[in-house]
Protein backbone atom coordinates (compact mmCIF):
# COMPACT_ATOMS: atom_id res chain seq x y z
CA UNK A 1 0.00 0.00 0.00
CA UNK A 2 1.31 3.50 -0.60
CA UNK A 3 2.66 5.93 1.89
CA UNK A 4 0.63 9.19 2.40
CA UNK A 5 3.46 11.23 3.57
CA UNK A 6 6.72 10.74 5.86
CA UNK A 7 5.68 9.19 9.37
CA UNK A 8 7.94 7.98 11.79
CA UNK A 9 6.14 5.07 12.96
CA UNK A 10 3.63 4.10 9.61
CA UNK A 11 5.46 1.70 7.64
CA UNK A 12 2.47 1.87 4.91
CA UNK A 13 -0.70 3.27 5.49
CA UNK A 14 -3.82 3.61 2.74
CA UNK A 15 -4.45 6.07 0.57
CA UNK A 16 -7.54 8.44 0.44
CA UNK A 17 -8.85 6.97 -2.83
CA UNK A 18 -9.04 3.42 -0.85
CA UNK A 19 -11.28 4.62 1.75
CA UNK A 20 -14.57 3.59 -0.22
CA UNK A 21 -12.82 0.35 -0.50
CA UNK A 22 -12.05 -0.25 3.19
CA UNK A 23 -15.53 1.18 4.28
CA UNK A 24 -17.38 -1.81 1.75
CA UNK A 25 -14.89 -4.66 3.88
CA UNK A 26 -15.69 -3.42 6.96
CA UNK A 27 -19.27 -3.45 6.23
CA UNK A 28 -19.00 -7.03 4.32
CA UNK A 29 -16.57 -8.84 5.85
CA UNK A 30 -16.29 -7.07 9.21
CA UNK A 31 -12.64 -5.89 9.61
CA UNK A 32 -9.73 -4.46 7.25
CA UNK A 33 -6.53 -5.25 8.55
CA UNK A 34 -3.40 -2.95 7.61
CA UNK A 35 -0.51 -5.27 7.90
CA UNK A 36 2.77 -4.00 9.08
CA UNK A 37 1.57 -0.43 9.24
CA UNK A 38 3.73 -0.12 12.45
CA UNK A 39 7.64 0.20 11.75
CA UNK A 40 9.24 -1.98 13.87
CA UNK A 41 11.62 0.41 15.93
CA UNK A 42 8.44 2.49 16.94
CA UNK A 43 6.83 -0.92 18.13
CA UNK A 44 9.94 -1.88 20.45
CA UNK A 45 9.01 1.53 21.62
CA UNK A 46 5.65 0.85 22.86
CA UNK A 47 6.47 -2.21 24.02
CA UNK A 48 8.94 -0.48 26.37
CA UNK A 49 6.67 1.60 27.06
CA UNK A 50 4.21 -1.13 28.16
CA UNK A 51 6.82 -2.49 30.43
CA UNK A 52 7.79 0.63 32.21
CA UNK A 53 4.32 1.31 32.91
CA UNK A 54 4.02 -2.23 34.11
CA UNK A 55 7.12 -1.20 36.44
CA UNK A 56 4.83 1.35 37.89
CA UNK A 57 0.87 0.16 38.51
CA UNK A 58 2.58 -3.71 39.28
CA UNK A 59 1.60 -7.27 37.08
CA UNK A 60 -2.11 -6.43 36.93
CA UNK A 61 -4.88 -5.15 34.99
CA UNK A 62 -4.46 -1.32 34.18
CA UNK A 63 -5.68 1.07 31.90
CA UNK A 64 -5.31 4.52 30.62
CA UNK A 65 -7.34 6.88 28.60
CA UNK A 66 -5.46 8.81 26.32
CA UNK A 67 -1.85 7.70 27.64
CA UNK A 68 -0.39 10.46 26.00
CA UNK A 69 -1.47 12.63 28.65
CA UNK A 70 0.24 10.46 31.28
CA UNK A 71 1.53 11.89 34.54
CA UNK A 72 4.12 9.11 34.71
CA UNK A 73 6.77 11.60 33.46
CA UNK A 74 7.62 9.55 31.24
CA UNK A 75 8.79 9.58 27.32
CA UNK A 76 6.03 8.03 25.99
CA UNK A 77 5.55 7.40 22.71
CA UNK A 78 1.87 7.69 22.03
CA UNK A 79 1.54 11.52 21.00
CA UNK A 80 3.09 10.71 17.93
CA UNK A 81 0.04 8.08 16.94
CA UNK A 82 -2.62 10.49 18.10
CA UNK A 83 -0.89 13.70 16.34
CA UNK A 84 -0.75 11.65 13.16
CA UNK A 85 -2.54 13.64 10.56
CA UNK A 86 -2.56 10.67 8.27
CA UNK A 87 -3.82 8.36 10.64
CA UNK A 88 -6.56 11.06 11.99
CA UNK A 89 -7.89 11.69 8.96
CA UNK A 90 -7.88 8.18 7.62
CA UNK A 91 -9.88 7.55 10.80
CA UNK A 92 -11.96 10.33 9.98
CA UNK A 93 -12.87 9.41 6.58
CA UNK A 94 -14.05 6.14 7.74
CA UNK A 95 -16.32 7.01 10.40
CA UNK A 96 -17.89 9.50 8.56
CA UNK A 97 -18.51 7.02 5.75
CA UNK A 98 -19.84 4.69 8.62
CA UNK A 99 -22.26 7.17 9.53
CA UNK A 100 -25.86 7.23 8.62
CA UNK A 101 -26.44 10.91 9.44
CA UNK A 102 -22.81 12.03 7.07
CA UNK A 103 -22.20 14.75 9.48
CA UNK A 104 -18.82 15.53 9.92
CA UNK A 105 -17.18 14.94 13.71
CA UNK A 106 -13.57 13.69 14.03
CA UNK A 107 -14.29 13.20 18.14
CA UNK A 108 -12.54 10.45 19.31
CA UNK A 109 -10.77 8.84 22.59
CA UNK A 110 -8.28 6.35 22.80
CA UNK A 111 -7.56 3.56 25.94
CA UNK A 112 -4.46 1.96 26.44
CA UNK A 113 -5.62 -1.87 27.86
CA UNK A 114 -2.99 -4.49 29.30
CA UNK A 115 -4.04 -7.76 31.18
CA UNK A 116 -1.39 -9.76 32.78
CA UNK A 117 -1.16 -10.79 36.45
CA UNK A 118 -3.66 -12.26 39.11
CA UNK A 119 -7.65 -12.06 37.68
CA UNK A 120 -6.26 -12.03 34.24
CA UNK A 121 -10.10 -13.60 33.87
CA UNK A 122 -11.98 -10.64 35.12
CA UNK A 123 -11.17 -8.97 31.68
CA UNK A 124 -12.03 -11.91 29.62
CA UNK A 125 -15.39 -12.76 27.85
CA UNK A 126 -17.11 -9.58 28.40
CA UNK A 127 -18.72 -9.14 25.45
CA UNK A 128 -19.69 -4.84 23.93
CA UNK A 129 -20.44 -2.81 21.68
CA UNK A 130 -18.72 0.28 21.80
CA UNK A 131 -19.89 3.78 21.33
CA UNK A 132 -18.29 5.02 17.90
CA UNK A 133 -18.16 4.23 14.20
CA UNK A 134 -14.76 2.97 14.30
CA UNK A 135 -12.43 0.93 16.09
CA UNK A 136 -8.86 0.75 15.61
CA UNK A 137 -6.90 -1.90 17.33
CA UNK A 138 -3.25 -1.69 17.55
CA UNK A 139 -1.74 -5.03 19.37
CA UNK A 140 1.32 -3.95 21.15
CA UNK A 141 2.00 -7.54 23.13
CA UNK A 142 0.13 -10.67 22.15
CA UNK A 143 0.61 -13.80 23.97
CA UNK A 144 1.72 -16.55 22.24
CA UNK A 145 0.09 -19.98 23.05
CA UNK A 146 -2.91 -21.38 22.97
CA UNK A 147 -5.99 -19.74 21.77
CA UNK A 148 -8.21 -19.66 24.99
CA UNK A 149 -5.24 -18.10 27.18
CA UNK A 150 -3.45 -16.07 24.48
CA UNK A 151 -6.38 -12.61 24.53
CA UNK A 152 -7.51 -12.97 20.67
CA UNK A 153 -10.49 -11.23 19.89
CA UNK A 154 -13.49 -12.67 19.03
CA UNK A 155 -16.32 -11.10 17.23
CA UNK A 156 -19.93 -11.52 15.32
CA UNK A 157 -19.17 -8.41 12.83
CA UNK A 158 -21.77 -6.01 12.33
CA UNK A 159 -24.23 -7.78 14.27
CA UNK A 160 -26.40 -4.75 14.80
CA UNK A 161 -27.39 -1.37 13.00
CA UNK A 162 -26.12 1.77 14.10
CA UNK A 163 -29.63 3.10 15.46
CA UNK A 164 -31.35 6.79 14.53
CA UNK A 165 -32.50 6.92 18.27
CA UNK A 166 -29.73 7.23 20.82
CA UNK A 167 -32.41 5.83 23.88
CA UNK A 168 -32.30 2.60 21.87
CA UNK A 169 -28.31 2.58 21.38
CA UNK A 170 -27.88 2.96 25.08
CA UNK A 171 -30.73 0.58 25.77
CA UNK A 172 -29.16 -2.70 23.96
CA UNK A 173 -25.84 -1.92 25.00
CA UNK A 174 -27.20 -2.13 28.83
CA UNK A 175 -28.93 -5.24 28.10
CA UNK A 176 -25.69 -6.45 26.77
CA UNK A 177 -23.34 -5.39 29.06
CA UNK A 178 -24.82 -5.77 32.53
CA UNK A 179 -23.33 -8.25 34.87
CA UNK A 180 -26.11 -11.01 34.53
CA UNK A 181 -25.52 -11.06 30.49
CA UNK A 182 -22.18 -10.97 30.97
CA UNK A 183 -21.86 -14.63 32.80
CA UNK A 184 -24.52 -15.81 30.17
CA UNK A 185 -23.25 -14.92 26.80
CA UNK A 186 -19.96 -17.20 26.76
CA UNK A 187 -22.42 -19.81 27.35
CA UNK A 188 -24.37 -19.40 24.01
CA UNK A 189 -21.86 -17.64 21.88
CA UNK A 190 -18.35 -19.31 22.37
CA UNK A 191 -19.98 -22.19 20.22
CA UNK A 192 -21.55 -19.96 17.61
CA UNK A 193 -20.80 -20.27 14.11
CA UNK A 194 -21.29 -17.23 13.30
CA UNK A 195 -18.68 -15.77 15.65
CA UNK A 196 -14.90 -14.76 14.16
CA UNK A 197 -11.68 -15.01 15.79
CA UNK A 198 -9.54 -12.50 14.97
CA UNK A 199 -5.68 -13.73 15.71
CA UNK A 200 -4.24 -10.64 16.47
CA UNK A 201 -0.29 -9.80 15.63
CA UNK A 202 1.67 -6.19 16.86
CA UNK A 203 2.41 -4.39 14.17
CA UNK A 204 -0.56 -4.38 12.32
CA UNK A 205 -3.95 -2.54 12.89
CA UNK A 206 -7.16 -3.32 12.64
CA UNK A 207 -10.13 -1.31 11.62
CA UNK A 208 -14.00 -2.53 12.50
CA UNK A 209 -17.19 -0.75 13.47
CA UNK A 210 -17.21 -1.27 17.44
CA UNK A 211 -20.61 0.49 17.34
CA UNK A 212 -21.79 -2.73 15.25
CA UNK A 213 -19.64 -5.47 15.82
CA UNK A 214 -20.21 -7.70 19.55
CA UNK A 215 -16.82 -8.41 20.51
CA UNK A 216 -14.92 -9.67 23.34
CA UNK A 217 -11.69 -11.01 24.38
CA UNK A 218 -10.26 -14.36 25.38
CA UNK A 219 -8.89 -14.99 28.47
CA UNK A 220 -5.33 -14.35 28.82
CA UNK A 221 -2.72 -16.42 31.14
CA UNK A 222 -1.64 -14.44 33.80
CA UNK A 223 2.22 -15.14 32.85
CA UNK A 224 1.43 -13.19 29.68
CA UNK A 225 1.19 -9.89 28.77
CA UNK A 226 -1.85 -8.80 26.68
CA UNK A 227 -1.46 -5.05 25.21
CA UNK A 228 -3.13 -3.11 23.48
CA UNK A 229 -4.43 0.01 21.88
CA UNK A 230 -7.72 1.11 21.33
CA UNK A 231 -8.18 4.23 18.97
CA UNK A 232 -12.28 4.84 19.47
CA UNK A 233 -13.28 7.70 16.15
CA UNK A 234 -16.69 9.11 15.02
CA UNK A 235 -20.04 10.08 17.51
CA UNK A 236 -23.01 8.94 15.96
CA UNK A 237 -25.10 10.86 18.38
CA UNK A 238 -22.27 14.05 19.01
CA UNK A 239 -25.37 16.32 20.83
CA UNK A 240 -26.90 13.73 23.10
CA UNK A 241 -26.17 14.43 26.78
CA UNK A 242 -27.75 11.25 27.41
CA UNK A 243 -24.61 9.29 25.57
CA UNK A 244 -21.78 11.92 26.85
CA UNK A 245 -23.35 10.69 30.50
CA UNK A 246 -23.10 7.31 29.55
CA UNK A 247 -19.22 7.76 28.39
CA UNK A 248 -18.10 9.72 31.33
CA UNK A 249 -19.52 7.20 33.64
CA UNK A 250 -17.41 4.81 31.67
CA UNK A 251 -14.37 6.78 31.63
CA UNK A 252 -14.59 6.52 35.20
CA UNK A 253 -14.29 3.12 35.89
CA UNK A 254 -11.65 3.33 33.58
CA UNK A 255 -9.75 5.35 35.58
CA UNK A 256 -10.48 3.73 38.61
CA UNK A 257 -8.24 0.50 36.77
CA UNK A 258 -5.13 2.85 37.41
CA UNK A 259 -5.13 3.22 41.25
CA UNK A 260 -2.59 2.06 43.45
């Protein structure tokens, strides 16, 4: 694939002209994967990133929203993923062609997410929708092993519509996500054959419509490391207060997963 301009950690990235092309896979098929859009240097970078982090909050679940704003005085590495203008606007251009309303937003949040350590599988099997058009998922540290302990994701790909009314958005994504469904749904979809297992490897990133897609991970064994980062782009519902709640309250909980 062609390079848009230099970038000091895209190896290749898409051009604009391929956008209509990604957005039809995503919606067929589920996912486009860009393989070996990370250069290699700038991945041994997150990965020591990941570690020295790991120094810090101890061998256990963390994460951070937008890790780029870190107050671990650190040199991390992250502002130069979410300052990309190639990968912002590629990001862009997809969740506005996602969209069913076309109306431009570019908002966007982004979690860093690593499982290793005791309760490893607390943060297993949960399976969400999430709130925006577009996902991008950029495995820093994969486990290698088996499938059921190594964190793969596994999805049912546009499994739902992206709704007109926001009450209704929030509505299945409660009935989803609350504790009871939670224990349930490995049950019934673990055996599915409908569900894909997405075998994730660092250096590449992949592109789906959280919004649409169910989606979970495996568990992971707690002598692993799972790591990874989530890029979250494009607010179906940008003026509802009732959504912005919703996402603080899970921002939140997020940051409780970074107390010592």
């Amino acid at each position: 694939m062609p390079e848009l301009n230099n970038n000091n950690w895209f190896e290749a990235t898409v051009s604009p002209e391929n956008i209509n092309e990604i957005t039809a896979l995503i919606k067929e098929e589920g996912f486009f994967c860009i393989e070996g859009a990370v250069k290699k240097p700038f991945l041994e970078e997150l990965k020591n990133s990941v570690n020295e982090l790991i120094g810090i909050y101890g061998k256990r679940y963390f994460s951070l929203i937008h890790p780029h704003q870190g107050k671990e005085k650190l040199n991390l590495p992250f502002e130069d993923i979410f300052k990309s203008k190639d990968f912002n606007t590629l990001l862009n251009k997809l969740s506005n062609a996602m969209s069913v309303t076309k109306i431009e937003n570019s908002e966007g949040f982004n979690i860093l997410r690593v499982v290793t350590g005791d309760k490893t599988d607390d943060q297993s099997l949960k399976f969400h929708y999430d709130s925006t058009l577009i996902t991008a998922l950029i495995p820093i540290f994969i486990p290698e092993g088996v499938e059921s302990e190594s964190g793969h994701l596994i999805a049912f790909p546009n499994s739902r519509r992206v709704r007109s009314s926001v009450f209704l958005n929030v509505l299945e994504k409660f009935f989803i996500q609350n504790s009871l469904c939670q224990k349930i749904l490995p049950y019934f979809l673990l055996n599915s054959k409908k569900r894909k297992v997405l075998k994730l490897e660092p250096g590449n990133i992949y592109l789906f419509s959280g919004l649409k897609t169910l989606h979970c991970n495996f568990a992971v064994n707690e002598d692993y490391i799972r790591a990874t980062l989530l890029c979250f782009h494009g607010n179906p519902y940008p003026d509802s207060k009732l959504l912005n709640w919703v996402k603080q309250t899970r921002h939140n909980e997020e940051d409780k997963n970074i107390g010592l």
